[in-house]
Protein backbone atom coordinates (compact mmCIF):
# COMPACT_ATOMS: atom_id res chain seq x y z
CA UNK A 1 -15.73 51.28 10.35
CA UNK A 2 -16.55 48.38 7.85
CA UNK A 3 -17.88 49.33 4.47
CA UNK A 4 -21.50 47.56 3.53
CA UNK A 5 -22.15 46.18 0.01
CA UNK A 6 -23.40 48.47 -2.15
CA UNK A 7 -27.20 47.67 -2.88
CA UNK A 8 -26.52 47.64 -6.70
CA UNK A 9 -23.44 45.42 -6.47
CA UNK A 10 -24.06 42.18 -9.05
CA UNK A 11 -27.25 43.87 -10.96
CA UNK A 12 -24.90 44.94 -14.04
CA UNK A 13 -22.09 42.54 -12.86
CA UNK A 14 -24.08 39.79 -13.30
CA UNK A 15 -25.29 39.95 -16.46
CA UNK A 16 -21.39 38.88 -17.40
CA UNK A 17 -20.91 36.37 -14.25
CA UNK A 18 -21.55 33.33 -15.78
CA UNK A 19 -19.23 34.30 -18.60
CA UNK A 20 -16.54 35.34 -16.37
CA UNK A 21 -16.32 32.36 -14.37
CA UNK A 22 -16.55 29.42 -17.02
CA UNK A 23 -13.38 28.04 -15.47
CA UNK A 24 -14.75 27.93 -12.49
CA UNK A 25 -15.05 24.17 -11.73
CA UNK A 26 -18.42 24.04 -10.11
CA UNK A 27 -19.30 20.43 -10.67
CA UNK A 28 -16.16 19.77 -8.82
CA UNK A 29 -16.29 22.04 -5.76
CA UNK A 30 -20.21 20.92 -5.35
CA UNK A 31 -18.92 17.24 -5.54
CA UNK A 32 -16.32 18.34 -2.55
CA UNK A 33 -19.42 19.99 -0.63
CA UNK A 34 -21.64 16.78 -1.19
CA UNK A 35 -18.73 14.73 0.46
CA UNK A 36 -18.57 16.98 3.59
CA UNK A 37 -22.36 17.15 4.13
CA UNK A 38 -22.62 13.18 3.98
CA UNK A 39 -19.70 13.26 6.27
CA UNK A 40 -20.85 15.41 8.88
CA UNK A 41 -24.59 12.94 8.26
CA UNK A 42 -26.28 14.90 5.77
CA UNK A 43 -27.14 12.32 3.65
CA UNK A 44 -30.25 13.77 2.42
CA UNK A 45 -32.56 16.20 3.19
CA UNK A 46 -33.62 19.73 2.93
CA UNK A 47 -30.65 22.52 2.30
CA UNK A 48 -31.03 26.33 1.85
CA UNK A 49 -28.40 28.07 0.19
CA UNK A 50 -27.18 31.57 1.20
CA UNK A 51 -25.84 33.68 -1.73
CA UNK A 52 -27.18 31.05 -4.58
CA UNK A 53 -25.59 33.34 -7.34
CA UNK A 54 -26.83 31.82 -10.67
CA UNK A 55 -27.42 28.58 -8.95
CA UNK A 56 -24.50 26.73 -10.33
CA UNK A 57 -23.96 24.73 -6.73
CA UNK A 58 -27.36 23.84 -5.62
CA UNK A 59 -28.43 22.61 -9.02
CA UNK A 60 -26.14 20.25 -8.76
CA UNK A 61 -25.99 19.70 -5.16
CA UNK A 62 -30.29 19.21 -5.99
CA UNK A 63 -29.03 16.65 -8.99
CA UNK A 64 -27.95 14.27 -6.22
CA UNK A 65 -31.36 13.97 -4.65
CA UNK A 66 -31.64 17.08 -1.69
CA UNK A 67 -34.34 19.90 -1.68
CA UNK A 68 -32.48 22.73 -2.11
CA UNK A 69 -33.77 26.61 -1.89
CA UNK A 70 -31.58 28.90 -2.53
CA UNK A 71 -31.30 33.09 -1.81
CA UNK A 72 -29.37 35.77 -3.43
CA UNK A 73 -30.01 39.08 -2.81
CA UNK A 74 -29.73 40.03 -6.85
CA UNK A 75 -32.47 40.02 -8.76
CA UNK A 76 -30.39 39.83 -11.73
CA UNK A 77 -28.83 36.40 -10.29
CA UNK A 78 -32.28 35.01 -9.14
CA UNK A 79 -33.44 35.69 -12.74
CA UNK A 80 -30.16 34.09 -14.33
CA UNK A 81 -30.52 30.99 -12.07
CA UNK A 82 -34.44 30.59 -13.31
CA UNK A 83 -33.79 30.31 -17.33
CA UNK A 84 -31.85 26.93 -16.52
CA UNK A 85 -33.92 24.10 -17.10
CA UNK A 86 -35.80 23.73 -13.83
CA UNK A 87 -35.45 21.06 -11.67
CA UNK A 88 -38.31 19.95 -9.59
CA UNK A 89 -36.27 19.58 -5.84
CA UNK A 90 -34.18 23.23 -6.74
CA UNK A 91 -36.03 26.88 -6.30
CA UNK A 92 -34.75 30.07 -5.40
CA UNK A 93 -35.59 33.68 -4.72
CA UNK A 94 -34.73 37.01 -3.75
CA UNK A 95 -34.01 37.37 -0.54
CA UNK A 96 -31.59 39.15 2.24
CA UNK A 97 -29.64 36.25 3.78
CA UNK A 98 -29.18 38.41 7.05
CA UNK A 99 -32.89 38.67 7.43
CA UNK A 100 -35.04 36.05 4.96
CA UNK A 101 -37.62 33.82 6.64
CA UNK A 102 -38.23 30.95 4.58
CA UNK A 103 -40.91 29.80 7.64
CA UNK A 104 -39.52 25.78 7.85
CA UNK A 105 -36.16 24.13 8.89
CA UNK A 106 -33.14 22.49 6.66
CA UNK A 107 -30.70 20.07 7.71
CA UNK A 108 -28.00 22.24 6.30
CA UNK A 109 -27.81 25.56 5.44
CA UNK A 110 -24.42 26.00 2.66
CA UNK A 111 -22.94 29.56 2.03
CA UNK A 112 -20.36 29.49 -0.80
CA UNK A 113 -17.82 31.03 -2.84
CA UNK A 114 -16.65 33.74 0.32
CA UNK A 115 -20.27 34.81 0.88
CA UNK A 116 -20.07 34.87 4.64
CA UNK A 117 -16.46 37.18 3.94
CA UNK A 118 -19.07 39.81 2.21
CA UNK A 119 -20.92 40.35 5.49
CA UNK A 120 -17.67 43.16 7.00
CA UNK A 121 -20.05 44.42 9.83
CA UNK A 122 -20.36 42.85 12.40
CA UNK A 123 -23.69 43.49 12.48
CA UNK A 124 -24.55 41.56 9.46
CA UNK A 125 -21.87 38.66 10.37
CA UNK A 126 -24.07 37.98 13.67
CA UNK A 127 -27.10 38.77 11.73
CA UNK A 128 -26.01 35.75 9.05
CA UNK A 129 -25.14 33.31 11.39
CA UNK A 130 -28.51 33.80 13.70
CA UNK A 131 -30.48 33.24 10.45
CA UNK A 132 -28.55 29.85 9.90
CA UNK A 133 -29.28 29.06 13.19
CA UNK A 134 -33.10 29.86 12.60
CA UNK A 135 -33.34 27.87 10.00
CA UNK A 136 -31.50 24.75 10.87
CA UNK A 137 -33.49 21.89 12.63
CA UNK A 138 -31.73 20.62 15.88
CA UNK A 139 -28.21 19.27 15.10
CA UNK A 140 -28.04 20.90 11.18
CA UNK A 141 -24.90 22.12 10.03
CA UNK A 142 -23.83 25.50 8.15
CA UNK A 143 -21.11 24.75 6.17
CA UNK A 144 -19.22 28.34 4.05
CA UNK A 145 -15.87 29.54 3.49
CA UNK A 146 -14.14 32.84 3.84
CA UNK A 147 -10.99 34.17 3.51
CA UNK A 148 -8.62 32.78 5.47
CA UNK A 149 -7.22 35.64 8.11
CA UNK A 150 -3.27 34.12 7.99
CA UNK A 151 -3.39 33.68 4.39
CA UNK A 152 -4.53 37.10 3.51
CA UNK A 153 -1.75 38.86 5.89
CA UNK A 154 1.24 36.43 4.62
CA UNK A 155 0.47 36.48 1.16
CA UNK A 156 -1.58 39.99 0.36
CA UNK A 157 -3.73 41.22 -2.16
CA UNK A 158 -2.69 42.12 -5.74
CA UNK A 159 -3.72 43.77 -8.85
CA UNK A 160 -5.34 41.47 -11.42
CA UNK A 161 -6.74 41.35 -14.75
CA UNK A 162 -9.00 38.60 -16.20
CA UNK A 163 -9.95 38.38 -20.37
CA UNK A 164 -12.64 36.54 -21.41
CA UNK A 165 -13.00 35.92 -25.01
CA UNK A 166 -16.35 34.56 -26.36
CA UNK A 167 -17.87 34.58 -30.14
CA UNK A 168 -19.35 38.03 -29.76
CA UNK A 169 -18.23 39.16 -26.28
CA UNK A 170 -14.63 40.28 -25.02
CA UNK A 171 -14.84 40.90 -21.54
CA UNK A 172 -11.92 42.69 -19.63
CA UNK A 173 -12.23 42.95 -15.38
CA UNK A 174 -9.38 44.65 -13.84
CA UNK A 175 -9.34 43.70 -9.70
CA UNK A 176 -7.60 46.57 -8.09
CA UNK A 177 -7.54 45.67 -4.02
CA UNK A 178 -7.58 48.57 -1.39
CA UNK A 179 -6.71 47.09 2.09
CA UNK A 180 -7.93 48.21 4.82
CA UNK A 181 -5.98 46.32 7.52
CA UNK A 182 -7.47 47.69 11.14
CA UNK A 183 -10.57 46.86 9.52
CA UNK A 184 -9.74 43.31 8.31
CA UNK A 185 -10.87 43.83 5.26
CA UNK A 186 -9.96 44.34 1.36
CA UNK A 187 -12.42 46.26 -0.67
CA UNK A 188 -11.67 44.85 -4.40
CA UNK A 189 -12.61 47.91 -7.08
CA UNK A 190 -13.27 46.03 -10.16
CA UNK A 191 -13.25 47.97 -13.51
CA UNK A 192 -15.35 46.09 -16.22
CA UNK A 193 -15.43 46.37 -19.77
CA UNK A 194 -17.53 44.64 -22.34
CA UNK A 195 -16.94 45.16 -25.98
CA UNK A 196 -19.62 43.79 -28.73
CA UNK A 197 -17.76 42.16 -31.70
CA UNK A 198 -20.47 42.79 -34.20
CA UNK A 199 -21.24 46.36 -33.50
CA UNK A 200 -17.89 47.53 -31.26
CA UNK A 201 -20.25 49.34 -28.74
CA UNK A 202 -17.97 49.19 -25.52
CA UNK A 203 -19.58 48.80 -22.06
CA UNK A 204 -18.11 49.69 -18.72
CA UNK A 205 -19.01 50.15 -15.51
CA UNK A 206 -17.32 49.75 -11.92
CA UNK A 207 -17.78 48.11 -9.02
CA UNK A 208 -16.11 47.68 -5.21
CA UNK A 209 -16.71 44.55 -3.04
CA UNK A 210 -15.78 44.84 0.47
CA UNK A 211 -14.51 41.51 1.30
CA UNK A 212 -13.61 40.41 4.98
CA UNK A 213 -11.30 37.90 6.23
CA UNK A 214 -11.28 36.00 9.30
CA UNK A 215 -9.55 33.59 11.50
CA UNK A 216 -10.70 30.85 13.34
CA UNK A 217 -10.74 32.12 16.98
CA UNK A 218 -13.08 35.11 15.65
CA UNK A 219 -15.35 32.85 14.16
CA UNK A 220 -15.43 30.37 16.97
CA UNK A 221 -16.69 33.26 18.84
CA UNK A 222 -19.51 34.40 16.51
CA UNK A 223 -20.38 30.62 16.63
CA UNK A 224 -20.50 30.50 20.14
CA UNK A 225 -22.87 33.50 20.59
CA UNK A 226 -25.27 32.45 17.74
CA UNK A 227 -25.55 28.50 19.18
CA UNK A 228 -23.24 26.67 17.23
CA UNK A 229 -19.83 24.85 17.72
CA UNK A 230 -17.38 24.11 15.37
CA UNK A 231 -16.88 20.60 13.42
CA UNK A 232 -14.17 21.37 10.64
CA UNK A 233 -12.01 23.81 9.02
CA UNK A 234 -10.42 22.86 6.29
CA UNK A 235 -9.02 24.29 2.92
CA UNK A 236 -11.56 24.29 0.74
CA UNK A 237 -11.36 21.35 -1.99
CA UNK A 238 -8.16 19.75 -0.69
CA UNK A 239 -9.19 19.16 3.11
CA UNK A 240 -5.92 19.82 4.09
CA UNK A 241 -5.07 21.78 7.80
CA UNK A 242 -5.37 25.52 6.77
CA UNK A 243 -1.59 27.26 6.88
CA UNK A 244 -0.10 30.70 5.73
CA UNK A 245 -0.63 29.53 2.29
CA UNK A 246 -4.31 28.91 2.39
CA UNK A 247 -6.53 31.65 1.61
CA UNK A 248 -9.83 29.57 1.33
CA UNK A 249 -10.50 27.69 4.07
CA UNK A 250 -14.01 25.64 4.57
CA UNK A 251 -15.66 25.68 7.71
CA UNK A 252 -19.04 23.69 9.59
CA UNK A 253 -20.31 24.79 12.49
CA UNK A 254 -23.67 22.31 13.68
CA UNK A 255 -26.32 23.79 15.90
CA UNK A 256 -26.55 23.10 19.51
């Protein structure tokens, strides 16, 4: 039975998600997602982003010229994304990507950083890729990574710990992964802490994200029964053919 995402999952997480991925290289891995959408002919246009997060990708996917809406289901992320300095072609709101209605059509919907490998029903998987298929005009694409099935089972998940020093901040997450293999899935129990430099007040909290991984034959199927075939699958960034090794792998599926 596959484990749904807790409803309060990234309201106290993301106060600190910003901070805890700085070295993420966003400008770069929105660069490699502009290259793919003017490859597959999304040159311009309208795109809505599923899972926006703080909005780090469609701001500057929107900085190239594209409307782009985006949806997260956090409040606290929605709110994080609106104290950047706005942009006139970016917006984003609240919103359940399995179910949100934005009432018009993109050329592309995008779903980043493994948010289609949070949906572990398949309930919710269908339910995602109908709602990209609802809101894509004839021909759009939906272009997301996941975890990549063969990767996952060759390589396995481990125990991890990632410090983040700032001037007044030291945060500490501790990933501890519990797979669930008949399940395909690995539900990662993360153990924060957040100590305050100036007054030593300690924070912590936990929190578990079920995370799903798939191959390619299971989500040629999905495709298939939600009206879309697949163009690419690719590791994400490098574009090479995914192997054992790869546990990111890019995929766009266009409506038909």
């Amino acid at each position: 039975m596959a484990t749904e995402l807790p409803e309060n999952n990234f309201e106290r997480y993301g106060q600190y998600y910003d901070v805890l991925y700085q070295d993420k290289d966003y400008n770069r891995e929105s660069d490699y997602v502009l290259s793919l959408l003017r490859r597959m002919g999304v040159a311009k246009g309208k795109i809505i982003e599923f899972g926006c997060g703080t909005g780090r990708h469609g701001r500057r996917i929107a900085e190239e010229g594209y409307e782009v809406v985006g949806i997260d289901r956090s409040l606290q992320m929605i709110e994080r994304a609106r104290l950047q300095d706005p942009l006139p072609n970016f917006t984003c709101e609240v919103g359940d990507i399995c179910g949100f209605d934005a009432g018009r059509s993109f050329d592309a919907v995008l779903a980043l950083f493994h948010v289609v490998s949070y949906q572990t029903s398949n309930e919710d998987l269908v339910a995602t890729f109908r709602n990209a298929r609802r809101h894509l005009k004839p021909g759009g694409i939906f272009l997301f990574d996941v975890w990549y099935a063969p990767a996952v089972c060759a390589v396995g998940p481990s125990h991890r710990i990632k410090t983040v020093d700032r001037e007044f901040l030291t945060i500490k997450r501790a990933a501890n992964p519990v797979w669930n293999v008949n399940d395909n899935r690995i539900d990662v129990h993360y153990h924060i802490s957040v100590k305050n430099k100036s007054s030593g007040e300690l924070d912590e909290f936990d929190e578990v994200h079920p995370m799903r991984y798939f191959s390619l034959p299971e989500l040629d199927i999905v495709a298939k029964l939600t009206g879309f075939r697949r163009r690419a699958a690719e590791e994400f960034l490098t574009g090479v053919t995914p192997s054992l090794s790869t546990w990111n792998v890019c995929i766009i599926v266009s409506a038909v």
